[in-house]
C-alpha atoms as a PDB file:
ATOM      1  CA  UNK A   1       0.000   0.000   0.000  1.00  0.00           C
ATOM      2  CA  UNK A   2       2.799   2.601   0.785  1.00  0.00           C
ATOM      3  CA  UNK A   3       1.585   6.095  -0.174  1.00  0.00           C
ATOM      4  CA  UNK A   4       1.819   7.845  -3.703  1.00  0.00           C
ATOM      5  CA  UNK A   5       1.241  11.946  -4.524  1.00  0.00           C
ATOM      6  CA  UNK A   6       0.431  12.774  -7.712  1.00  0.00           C
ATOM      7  CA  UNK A   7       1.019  16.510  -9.400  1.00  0.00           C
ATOM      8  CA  UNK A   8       0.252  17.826  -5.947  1.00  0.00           C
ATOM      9  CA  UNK A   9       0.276  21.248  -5.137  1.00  0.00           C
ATOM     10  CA  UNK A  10      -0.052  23.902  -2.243  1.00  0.00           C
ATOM     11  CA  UNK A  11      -0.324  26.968  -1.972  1.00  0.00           C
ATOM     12  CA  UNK A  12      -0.564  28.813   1.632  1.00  0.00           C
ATOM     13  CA  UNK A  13      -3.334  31.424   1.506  1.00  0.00           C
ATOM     14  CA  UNK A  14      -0.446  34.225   1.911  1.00  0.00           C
ATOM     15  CA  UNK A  15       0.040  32.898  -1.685  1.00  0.00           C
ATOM     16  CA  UNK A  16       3.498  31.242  -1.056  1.00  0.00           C
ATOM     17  CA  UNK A  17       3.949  28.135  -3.170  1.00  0.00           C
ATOM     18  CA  UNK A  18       4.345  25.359  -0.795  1.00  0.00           C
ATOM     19  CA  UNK A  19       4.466  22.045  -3.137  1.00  0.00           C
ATOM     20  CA  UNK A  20       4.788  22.680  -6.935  1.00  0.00           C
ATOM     21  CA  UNK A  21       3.696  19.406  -8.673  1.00  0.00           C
ATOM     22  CA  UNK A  22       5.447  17.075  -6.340  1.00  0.00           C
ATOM     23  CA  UNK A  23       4.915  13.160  -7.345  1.00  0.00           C
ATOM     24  CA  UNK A  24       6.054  10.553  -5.677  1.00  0.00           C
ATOM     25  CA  UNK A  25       4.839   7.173  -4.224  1.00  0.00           C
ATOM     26  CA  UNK A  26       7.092   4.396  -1.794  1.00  0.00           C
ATOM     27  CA  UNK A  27       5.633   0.607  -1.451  1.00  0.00           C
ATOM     28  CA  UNK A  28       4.927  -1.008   2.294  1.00  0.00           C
ATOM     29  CA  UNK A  29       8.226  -0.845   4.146  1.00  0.00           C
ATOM     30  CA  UNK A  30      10.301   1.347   2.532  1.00  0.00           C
ATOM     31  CA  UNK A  31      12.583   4.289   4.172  1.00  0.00           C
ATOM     32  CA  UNK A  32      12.861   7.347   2.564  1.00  0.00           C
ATOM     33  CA  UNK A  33      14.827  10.767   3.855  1.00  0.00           C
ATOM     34  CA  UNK A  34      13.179  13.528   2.485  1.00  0.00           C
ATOM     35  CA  UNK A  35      16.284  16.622   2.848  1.00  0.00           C
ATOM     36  CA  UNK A  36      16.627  20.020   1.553  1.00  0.00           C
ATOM     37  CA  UNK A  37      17.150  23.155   2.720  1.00  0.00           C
ATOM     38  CA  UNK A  38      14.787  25.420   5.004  1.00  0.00           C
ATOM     39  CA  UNK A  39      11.225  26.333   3.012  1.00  0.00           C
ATOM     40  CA  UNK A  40      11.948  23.592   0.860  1.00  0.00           C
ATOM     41  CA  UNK A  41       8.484  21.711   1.152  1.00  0.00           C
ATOM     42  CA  UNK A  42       9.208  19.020   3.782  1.00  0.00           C
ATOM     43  CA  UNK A  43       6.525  19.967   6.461  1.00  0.00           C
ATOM     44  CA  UNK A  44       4.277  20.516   3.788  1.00  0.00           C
ATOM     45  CA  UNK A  45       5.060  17.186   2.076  1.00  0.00           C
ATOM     46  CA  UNK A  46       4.501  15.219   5.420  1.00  0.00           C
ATOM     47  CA  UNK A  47       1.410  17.179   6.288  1.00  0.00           C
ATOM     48  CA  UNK A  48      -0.261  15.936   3.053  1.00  0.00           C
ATOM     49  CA  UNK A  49       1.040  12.554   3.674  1.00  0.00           C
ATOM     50  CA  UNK A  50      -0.418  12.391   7.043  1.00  0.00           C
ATOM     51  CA  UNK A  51      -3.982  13.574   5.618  1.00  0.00           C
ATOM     52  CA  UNK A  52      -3.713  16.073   7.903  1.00  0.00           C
ATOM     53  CA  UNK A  53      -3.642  18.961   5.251  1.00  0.00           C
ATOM     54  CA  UNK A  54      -5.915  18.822   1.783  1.00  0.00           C
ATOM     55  CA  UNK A  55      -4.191  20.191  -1.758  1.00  0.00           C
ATOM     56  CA  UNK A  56      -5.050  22.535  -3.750  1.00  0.00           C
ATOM     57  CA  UNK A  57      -4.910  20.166  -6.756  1.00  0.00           C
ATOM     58  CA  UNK A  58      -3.291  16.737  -7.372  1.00  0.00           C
ATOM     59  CA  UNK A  59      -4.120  12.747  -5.916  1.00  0.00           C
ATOM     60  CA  UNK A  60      -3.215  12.021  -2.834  1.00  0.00           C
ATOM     61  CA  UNK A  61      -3.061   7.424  -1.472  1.00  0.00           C
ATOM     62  CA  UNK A  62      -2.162   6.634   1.884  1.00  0.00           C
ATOM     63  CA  UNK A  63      -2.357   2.756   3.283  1.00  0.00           C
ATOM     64  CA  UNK A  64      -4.489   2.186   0.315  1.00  0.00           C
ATOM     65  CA  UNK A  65      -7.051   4.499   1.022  1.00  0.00           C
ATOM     66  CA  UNK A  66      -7.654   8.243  -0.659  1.00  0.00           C
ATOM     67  CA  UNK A  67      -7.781  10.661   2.368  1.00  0.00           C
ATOM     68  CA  UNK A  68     -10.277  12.889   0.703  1.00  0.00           C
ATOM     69  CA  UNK A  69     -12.657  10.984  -0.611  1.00  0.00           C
ATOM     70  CA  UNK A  70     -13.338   9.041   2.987  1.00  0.00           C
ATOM     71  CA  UNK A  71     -16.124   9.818   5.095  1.00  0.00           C
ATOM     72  CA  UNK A  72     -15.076  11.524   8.093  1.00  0.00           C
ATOM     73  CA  UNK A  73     -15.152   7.995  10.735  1.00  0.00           C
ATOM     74  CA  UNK A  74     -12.940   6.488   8.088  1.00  0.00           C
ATOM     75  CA  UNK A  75     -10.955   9.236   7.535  1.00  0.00           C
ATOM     76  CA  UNK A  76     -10.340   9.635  11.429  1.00  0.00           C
ATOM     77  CA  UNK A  77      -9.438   5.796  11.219  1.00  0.00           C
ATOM     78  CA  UNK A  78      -6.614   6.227   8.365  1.00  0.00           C
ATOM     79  CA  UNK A  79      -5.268   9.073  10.560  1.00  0.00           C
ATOM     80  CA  UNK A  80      -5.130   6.702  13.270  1.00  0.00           C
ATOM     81  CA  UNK A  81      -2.964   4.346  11.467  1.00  0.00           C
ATOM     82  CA  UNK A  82      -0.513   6.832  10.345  1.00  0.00           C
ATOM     83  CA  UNK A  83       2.143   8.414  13.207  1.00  0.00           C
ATOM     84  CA  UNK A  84       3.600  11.474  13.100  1.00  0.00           C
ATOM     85  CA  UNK A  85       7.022  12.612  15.143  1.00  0.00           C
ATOM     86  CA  UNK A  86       6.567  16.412  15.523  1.00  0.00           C
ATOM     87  CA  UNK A  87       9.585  18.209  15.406  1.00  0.00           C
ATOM     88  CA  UNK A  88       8.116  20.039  18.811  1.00  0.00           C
ATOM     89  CA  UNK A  89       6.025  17.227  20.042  1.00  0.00           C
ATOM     90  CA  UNK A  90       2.211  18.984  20.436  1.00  0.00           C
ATOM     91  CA  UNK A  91       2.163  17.308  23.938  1.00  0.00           C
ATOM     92  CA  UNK A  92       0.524  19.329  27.343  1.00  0.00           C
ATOM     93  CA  UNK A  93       2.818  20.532  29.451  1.00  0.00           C
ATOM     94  CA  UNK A  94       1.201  19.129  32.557  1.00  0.00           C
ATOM     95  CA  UNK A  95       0.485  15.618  30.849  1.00  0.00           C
ATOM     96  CA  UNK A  96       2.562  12.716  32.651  1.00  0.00           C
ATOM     97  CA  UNK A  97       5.249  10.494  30.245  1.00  0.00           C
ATOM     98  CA  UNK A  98       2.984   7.526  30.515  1.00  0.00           C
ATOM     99  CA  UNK A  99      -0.035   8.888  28.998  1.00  0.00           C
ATOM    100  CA  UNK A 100       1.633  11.062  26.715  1.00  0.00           C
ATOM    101  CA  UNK A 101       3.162   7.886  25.278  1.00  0.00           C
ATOM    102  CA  UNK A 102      -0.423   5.881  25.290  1.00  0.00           C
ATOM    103  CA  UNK A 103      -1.668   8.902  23.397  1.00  0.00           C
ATOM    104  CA  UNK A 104      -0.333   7.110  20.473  1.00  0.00           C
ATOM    105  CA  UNK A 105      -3.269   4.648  20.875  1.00  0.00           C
ATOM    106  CA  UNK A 106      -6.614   6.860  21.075  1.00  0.00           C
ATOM    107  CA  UNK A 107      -7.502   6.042  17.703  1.00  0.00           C
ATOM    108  CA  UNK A 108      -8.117   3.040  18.624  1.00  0.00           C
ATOM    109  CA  UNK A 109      -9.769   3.125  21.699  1.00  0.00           C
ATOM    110  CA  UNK A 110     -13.017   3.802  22.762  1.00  0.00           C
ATOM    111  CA  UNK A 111     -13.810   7.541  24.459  1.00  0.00           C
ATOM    112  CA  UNK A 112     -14.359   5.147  27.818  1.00  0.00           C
ATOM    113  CA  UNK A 113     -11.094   4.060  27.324  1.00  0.00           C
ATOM    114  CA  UNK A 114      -9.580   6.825  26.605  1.00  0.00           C
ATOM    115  CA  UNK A 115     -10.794   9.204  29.333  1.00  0.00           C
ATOM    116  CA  UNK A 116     -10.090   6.116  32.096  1.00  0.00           C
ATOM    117  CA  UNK A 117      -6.568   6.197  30.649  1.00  0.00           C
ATOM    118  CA  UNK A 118      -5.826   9.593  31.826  1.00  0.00           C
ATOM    119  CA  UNK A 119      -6.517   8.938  35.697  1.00  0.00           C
ATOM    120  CA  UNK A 120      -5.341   5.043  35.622  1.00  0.00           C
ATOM    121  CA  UNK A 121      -2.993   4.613  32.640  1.00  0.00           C
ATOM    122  CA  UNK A 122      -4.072   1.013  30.634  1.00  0.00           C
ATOM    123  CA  UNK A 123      -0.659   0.105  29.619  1.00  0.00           C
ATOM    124  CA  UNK A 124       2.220   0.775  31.639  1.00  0.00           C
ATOM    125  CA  UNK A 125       4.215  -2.243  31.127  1.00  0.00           C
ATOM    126  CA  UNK A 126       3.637  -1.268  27.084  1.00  0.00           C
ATOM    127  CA  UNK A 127       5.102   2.477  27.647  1.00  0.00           C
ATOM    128  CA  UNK A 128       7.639   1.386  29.699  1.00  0.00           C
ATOM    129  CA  UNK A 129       9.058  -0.657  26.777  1.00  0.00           C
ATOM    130  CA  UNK A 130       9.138   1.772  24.606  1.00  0.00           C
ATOM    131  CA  UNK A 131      10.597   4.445  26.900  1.00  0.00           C
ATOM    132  CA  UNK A 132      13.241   1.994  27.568  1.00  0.00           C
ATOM    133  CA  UNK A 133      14.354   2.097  24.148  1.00  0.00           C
ATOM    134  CA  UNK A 134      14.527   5.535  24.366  1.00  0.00           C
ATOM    135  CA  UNK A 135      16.364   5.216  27.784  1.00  0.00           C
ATOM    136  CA  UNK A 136      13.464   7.248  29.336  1.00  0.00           C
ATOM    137  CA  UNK A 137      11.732   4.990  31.342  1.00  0.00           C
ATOM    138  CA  UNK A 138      12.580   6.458  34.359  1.00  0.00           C
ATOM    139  CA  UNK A 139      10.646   9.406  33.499  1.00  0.00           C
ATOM    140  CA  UNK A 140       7.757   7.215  33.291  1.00  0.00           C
ATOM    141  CA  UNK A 141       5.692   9.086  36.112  1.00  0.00           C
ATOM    142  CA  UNK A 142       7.006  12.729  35.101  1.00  0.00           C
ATOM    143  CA  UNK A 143       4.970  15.834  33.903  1.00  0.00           C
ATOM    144  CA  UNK A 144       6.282  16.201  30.527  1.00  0.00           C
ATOM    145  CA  UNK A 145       6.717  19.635  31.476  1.00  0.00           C
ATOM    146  CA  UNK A 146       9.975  18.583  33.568  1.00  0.00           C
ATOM    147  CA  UNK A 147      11.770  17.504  30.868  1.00  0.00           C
ATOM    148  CA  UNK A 148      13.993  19.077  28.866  1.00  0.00           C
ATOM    149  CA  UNK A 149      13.856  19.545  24.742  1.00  0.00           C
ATOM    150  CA  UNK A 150      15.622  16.446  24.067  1.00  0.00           C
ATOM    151  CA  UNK A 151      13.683  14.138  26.308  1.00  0.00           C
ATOM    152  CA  UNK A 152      10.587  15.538  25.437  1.00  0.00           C
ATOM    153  CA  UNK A 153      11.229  15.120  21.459  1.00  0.00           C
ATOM    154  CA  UNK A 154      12.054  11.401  22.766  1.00  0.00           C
ATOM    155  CA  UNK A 155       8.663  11.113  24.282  1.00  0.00           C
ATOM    156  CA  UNK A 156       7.703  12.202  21.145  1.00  0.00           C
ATOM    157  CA  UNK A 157       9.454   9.651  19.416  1.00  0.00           C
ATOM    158  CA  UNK A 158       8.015   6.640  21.688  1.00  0.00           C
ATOM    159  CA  UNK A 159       4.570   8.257  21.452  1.00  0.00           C
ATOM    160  CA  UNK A 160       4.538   6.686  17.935  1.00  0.00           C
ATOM    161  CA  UNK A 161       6.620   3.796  18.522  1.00  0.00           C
ATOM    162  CA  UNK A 162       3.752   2.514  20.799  1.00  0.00           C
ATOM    163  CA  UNK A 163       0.941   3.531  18.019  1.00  0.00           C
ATOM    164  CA  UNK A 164       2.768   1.172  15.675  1.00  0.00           C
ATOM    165  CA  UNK A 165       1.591   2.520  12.506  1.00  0.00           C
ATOM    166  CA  UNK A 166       1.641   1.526   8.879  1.00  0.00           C
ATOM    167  CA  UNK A 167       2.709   4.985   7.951  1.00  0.00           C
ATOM    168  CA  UNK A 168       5.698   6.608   9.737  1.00  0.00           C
ATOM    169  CA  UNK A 169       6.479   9.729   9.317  1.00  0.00           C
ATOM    170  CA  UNK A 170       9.185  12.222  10.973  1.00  0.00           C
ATOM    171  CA  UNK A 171       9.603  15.430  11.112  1.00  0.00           C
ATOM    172  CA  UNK A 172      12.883  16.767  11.912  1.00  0.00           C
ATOM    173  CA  UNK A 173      12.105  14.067  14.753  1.00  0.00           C
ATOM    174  CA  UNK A 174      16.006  14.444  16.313  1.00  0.00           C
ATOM    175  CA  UNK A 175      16.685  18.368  16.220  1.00  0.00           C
ATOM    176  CA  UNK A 176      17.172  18.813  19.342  1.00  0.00           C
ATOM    177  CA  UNK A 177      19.602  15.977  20.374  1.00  0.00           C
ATOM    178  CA  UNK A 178      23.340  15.609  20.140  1.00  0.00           C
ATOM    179  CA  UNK A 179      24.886  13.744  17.128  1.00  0.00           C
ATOM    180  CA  UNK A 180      25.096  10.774  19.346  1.00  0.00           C
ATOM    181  CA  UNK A 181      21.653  10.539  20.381  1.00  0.00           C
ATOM    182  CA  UNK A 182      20.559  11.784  17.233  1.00  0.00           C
ATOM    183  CA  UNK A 183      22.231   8.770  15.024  1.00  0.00           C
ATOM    184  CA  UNK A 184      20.549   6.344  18.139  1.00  0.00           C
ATOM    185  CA  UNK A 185      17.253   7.804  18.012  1.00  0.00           C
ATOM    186  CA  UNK A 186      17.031   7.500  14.105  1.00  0.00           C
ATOM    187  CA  UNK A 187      17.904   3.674  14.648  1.00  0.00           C
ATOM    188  CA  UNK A 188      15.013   2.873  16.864  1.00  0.00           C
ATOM    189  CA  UNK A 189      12.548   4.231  14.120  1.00  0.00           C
ATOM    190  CA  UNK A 190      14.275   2.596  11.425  1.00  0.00           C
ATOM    191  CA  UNK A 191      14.247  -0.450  13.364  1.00  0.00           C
ATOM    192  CA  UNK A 192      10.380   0.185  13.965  1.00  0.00           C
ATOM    193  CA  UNK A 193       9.757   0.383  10.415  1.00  0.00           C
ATOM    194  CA  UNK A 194      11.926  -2.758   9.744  1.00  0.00           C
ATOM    195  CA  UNK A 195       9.777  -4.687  12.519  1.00  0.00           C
ATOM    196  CA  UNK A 196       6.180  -4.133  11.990  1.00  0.00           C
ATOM    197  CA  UNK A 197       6.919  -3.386   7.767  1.00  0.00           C
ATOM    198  CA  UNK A 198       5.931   0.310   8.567  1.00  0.00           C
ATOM    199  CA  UNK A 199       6.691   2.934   5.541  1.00  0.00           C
ATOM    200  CA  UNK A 200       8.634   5.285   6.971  1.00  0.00           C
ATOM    201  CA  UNK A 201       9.230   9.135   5.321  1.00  0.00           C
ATOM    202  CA  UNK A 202      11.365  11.324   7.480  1.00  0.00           C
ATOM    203  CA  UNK A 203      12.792  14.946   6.878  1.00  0.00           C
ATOM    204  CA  UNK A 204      16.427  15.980   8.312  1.00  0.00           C
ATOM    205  CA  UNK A 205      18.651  18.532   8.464  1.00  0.00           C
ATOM    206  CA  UNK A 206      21.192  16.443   9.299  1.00  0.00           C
ATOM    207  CA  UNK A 207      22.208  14.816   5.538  1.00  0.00           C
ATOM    208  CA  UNK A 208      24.730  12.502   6.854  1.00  0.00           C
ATOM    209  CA  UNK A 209      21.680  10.570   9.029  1.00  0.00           C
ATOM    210  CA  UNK A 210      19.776  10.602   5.918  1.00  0.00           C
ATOM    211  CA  UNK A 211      22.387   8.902   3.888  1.00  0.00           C
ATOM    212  CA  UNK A 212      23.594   6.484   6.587  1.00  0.00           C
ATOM    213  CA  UNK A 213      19.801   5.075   7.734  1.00  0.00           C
ATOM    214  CA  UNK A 214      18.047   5.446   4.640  1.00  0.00           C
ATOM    215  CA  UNK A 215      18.499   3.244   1.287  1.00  0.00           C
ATOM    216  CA  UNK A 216      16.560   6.010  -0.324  1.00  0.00           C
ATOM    217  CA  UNK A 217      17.091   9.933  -0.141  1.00  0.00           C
ATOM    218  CA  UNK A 218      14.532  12.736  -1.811  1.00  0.00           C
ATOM    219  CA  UNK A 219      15.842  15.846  -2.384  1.00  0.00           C
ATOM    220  CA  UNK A 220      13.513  19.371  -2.083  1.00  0.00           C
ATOM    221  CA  UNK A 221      13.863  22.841  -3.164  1.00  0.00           C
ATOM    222  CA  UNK A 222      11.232  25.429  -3.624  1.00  0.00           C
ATOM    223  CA  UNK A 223       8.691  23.045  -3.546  1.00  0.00           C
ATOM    224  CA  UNK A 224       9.780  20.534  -5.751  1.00  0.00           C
ATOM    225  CA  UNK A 225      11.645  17.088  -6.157  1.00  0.00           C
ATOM    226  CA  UNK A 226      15.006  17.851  -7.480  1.00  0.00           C
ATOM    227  CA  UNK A 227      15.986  13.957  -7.511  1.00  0.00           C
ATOM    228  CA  UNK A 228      14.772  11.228  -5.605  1.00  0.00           C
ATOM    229  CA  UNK A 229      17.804   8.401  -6.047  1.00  0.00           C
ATOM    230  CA  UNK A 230      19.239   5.846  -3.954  1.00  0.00           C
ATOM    231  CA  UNK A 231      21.199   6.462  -1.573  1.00  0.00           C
ATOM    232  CA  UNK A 232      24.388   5.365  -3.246  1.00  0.00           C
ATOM    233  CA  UNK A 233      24.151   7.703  -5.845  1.00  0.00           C
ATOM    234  CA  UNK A 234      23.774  10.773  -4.419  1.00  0.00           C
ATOM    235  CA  UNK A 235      26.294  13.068  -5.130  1.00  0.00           C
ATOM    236  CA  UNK A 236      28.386  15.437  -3.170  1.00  0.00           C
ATOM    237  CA  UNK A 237      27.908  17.512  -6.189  1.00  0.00           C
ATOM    238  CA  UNK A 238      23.609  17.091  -6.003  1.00  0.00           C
ATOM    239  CA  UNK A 239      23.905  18.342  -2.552  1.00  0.00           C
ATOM    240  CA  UNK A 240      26.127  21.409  -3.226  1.00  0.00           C
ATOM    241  CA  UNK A 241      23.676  22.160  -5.608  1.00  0.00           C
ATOM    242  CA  UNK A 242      20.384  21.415  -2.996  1.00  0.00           C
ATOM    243  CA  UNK A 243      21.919  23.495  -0.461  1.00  0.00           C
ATOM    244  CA  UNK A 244      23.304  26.408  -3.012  1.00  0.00           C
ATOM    245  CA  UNK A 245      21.237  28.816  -0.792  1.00  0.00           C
ATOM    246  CA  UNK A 246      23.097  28.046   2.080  1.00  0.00           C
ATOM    247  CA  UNK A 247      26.515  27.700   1.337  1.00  0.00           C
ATOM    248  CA  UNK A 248      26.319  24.185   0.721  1.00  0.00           C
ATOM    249  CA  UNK A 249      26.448  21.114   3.017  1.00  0.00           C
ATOM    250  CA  UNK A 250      29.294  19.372   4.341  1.00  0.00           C
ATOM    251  CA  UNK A 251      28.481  15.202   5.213  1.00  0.00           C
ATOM    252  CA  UNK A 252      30.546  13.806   7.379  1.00  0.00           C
ATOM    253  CA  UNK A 253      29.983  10.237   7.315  1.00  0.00           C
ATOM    254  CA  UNK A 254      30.299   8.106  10.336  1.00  0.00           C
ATOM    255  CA  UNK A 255      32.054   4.294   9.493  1.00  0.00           C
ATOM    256  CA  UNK A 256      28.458   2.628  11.494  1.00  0.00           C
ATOM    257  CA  UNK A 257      25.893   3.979  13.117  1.00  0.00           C
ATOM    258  CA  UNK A 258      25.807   4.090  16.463  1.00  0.00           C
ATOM    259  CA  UNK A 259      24.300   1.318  18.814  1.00  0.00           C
ATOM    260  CA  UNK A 260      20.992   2.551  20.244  1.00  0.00           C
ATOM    261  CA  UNK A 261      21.122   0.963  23.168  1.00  0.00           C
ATOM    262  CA  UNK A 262      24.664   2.520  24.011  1.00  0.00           C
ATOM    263  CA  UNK A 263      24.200   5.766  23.124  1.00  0.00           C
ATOM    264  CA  UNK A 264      21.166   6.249  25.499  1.00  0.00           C
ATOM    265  CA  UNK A 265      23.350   5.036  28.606  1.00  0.00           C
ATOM    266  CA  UNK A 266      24.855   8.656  28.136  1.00  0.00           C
ATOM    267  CA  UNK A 267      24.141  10.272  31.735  1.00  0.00           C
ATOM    268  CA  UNK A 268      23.964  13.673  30.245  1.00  0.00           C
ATOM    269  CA  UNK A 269      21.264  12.950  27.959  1.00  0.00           C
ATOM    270  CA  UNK A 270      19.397  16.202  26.854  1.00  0.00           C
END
């Protein structure tokens, strides 16, 4: 099922061209990094993805399904299977790890369910695991508003690990961790999607995570695809030219990535 886009195009109502055209489509499982510089489209390409924003013109599949031509219980059910890791997780302040990381299951459960959640949580043992890939789990009981940037855009992360979705996506998902944790926190959604056959579409800064985790690297600029090649042949010349704007991009590529499990034993985690 995967997702495809066809000719798909946005324009915010300021008039800025947001998408111009884009087309592109990925098959159950695969791992894409979607990279470019800033204003290039990515949001705005996950957005649609997620069904979470209609465009102006052009075809838009997810998990089989078109978004926008669902009634609205089995639109709200598509959304449910697709997971989204905000770049600032949209997560209350005074919500506690635990149910911020069951959150990632309301689609599926009933409004009983749900509501009991929030005063007895249904599933610690199942956030706890997923914390504890994260090496979080001791802030199982915590407001989220204790935590700092990094932890909280690791909550974040194991938000959607626990939803388990067919459709991953990530948005800038590690900005505000250290190369380290970064590389380690990339691996445990890669490793998700590689598990459970999830499609997984994420957007980074950071080019040399995109080439080291993902067989398959999109490229954006001003709203469009500029190449969308595997990961072998991208070029340091393609990415002078993606990042021409900004100076250009230097990659420095590790020799393997990081064990997750090691690099979240770090004391000093943000």
């Amino acid at each position: 099922m995967g997702f495809s886009l066809d000719a798909v195009r946005v324009v915010h109502p300021n008039g800025q061209r947001a998408l111009a055209g884009v087309t592109l489509a990925a098959r159950d499982g695969e791992r894409i990094a979607v990279i470019g510089p800033s204003g290039a489209g990515k949001t705005t390409l996950l957005r649609v993805l997620g069904a979470a924003l209609l465009p102006g013109e052009g075809a838009v599949q997810a998990l089989g399904a078109k978004p926008w031509q669902l009634p609205a219980g089995a639109l709200k059910k598509l959304r449910a299977r697709i997971g989204t890791v905000h770049q600032a997780p949209p997560i209350a302040p005074r919500l506690r790890v635990v149910t911020a990381v069951l959150a990632g299951r309301l689609g599926e459960w009933s409004v009983l369910r749900a509501l009991g959640s929030l005063f007895h949580p249904s599933d610690i043992a199942g956030a706890h695991e997923v914390l504890s890939r994260l090496s979080l789990e001791d802030r199982l009981f915590d407001r989220c508003d204790r935590l700092s940037g990094g932890q909280l855009q690791r909550v974040g992360i194991a938000r959607v690990l626990y939803q388990r979705p067919g459709l991953l996506l990530a948005d800038e998902p590690v900005s505000a961790l250290d190369p380290t944790l970064a590389d380690a926190a990339i691996g445990q959604l890669v490793a998700q999607s590689e598990a459970t056959g999830a499609t997984l579409v994420a957007s980074l800064h950071a080019v040399d995570l995109a080439l080291r985790w993902f067989p398959r690297v999109v490229g954006m600029r001003n709203g469009q695809v500029m190449f969308d090649l595997p990961t072998a042949e991208v070029t340091p010349a393609m990415l002078d030219a993606l990042y021409a704007s900004e100076g250009g991009v230097a990659v420095q590529r590790a020799p393997q990535p990081v064990a997750a499990e090691m690099a979240f034993q770090r004391p000093d985690c943000p």
